[in-house]
C-alpha atoms as a PDB file:
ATOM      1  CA  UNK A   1       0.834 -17.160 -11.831  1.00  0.00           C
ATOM      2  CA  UNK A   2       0.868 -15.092  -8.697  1.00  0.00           C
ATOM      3  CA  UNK A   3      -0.830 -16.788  -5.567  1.00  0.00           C
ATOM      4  CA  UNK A   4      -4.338 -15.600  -4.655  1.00  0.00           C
ATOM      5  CA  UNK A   5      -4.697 -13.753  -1.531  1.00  0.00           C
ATOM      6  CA  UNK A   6      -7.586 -15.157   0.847  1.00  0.00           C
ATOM      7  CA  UNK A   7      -9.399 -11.077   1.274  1.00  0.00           C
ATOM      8  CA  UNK A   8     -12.489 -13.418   3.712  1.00  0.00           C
ATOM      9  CA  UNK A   9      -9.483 -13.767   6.709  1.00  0.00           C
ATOM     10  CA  UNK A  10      -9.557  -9.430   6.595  1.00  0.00           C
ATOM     11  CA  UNK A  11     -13.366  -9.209   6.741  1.00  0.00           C
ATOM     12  CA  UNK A  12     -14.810  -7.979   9.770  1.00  0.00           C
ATOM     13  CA  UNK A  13     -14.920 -10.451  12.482  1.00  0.00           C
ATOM     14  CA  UNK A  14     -10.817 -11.801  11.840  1.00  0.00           C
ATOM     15  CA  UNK A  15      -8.226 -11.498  14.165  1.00  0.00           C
ATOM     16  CA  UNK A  16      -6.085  -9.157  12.242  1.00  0.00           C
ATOM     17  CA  UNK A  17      -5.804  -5.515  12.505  1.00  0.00           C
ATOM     18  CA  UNK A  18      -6.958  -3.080  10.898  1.00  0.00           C
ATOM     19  CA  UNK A  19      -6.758   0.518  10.496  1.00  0.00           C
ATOM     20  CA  UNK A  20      -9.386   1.706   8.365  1.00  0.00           C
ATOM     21  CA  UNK A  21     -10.032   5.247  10.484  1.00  0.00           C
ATOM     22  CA  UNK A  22      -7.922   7.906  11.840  1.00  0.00           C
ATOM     23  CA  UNK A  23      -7.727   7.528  15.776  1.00  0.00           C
ATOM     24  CA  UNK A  24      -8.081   3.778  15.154  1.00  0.00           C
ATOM     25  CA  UNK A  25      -5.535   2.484  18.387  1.00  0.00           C
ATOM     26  CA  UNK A  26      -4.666  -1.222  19.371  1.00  0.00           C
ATOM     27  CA  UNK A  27      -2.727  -2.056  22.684  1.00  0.00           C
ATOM     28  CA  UNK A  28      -1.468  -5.313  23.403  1.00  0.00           C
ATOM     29  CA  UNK A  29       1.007  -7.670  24.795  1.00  0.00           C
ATOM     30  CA  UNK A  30       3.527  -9.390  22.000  1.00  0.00           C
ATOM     31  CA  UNK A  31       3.366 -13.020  22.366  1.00  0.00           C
ATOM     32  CA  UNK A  32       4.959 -14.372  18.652  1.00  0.00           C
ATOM     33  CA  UNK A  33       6.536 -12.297  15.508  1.00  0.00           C
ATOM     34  CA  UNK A  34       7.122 -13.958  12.598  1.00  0.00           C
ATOM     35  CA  UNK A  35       7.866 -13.236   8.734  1.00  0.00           C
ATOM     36  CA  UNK A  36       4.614 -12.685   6.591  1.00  0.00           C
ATOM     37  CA  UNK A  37       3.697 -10.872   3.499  1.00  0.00           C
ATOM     38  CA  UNK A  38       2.322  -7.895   3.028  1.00  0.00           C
ATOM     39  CA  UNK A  39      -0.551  -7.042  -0.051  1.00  0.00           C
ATOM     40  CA  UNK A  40       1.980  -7.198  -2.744  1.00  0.00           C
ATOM     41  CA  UNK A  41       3.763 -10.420  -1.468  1.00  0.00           C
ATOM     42  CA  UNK A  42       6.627  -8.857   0.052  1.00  0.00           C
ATOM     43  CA  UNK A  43       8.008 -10.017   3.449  1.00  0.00           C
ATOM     44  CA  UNK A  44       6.938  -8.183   6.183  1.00  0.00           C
ATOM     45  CA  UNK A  45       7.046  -8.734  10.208  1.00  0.00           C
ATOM     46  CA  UNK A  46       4.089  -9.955  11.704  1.00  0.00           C
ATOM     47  CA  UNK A  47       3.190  -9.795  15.397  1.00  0.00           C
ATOM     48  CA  UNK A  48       0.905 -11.670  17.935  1.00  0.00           C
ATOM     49  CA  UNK A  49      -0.801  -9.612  19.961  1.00  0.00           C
ATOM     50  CA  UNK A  50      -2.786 -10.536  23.295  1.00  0.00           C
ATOM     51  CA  UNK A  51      -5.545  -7.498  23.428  1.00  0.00           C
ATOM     52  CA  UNK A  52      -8.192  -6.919  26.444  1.00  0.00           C
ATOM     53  CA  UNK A  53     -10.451  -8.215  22.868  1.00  0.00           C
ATOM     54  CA  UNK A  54      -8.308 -11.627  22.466  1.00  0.00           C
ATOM     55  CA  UNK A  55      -5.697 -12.378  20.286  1.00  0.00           C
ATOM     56  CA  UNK A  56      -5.179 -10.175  17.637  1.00  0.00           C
ATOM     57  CA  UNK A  57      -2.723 -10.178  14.389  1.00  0.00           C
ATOM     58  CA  UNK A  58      -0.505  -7.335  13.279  1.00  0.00           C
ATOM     59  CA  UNK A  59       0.681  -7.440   9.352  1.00  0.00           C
ATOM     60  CA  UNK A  60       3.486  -4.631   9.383  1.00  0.00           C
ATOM     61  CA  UNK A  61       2.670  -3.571   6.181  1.00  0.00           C
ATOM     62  CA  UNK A  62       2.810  -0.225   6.339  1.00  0.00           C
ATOM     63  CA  UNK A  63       5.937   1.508   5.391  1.00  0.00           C
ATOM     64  CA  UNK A  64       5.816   3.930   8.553  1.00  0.00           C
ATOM     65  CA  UNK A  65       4.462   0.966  11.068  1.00  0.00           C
ATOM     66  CA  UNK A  66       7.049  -1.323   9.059  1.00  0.00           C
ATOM     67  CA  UNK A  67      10.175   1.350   9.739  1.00  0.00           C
ATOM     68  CA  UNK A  68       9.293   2.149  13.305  1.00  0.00           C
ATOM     69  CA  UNK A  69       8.792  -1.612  14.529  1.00  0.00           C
ATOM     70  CA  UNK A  70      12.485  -2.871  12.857  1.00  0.00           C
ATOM     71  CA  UNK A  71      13.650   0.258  14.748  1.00  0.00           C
ATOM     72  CA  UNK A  72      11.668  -1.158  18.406  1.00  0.00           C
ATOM     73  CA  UNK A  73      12.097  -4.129  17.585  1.00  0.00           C
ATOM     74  CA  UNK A  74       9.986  -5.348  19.772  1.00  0.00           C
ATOM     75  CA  UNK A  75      10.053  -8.944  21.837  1.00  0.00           C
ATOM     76  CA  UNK A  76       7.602 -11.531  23.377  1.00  0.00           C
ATOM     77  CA  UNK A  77       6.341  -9.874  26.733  1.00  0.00           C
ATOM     78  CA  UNK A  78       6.487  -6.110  25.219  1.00  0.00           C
ATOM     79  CA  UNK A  79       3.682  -4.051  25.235  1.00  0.00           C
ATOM     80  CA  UNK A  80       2.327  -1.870  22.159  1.00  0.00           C
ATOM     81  CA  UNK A  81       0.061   0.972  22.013  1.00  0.00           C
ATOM     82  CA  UNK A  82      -0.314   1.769  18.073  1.00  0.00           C
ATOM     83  CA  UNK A  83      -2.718   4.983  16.729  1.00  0.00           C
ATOM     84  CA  UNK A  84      -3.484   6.010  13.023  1.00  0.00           C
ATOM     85  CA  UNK A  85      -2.717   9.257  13.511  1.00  0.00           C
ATOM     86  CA  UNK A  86      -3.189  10.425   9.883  1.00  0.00           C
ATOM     87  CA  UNK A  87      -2.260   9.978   6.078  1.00  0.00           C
ATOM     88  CA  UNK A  88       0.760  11.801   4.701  1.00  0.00           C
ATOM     89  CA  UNK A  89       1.712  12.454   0.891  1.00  0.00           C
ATOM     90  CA  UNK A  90       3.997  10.261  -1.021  1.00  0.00           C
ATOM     91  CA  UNK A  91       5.566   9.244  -4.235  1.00  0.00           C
ATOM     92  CA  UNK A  92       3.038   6.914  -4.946  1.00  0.00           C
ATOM     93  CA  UNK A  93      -0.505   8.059  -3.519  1.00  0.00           C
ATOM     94  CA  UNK A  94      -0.473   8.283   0.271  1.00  0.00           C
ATOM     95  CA  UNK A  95       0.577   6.504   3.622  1.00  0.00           C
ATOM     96  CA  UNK A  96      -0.749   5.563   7.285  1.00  0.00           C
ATOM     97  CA  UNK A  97       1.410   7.276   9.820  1.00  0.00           C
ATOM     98  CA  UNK A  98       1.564   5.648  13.017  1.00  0.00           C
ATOM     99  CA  UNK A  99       2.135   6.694  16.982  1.00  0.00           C
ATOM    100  CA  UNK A 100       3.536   4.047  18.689  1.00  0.00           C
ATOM    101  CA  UNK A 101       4.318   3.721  22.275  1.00  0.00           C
ATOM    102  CA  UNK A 102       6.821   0.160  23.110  1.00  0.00           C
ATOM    103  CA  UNK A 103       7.479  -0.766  26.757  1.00  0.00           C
ATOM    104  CA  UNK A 104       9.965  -3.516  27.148  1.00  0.00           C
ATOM    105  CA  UNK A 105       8.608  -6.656  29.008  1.00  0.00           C
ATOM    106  CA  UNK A 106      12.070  -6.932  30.627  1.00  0.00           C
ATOM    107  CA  UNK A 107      12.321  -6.866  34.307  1.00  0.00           C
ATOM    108  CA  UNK A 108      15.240  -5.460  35.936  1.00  0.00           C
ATOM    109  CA  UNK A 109      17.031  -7.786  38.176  1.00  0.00           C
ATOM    110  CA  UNK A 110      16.678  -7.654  41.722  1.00  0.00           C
END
């Protein structure tokens, strides 16, 4: 028997993200990734964010936000700007495409 997912820590109110309308942007500062799960169970990054709203949780879940993150790959002290910028055909249905903008925490030495 498959485990049941927990939909209350989604509702409105929880910490993670969501992008339920086009224009929908988040900006924040990494502070954590892990391994999670996306809605079907498979593993899937998931990032800490520190928003000018609090902390916030991003569930890379999304094939295009999934692709373009593993290709940033993003660290603690980065900074994210992500926008739904639309839905695109696909094999199965449709999917989110993202804009994101990644600016490395990293100093340069001086």
């Amino acid at each position: 028997m498959s485990e049941e997912i927990d939909w209350d820590q989604f509702s409105e109110g929880s910490t993670y993200i969501k992008f339920d309308v086009i224009g929908t942007t988040v900006t924040g500062t990494v502070t954590g990734s892990r391994v999670g799960t996306d809605y079907n169970q498979n593993p899937c990054q998931v990032y800490d964010l520190d928003t000018k709203d609090g902390p916030r949780v991003l569930t890379c879940g999304q094939a295009n936000l999934r692709s373009q993150l593993k290709d940033m790959k993003p660290r603690v002290g980065d900074d994210l700007t992500i926008t739904y910028t639309g839905d695109e055909k696909a094999e199965r249905g449709t999917k989110k495409i993202f804009l994101i903008k990644h600016d490395s925490g990293a100093k340069a030495p001086f």
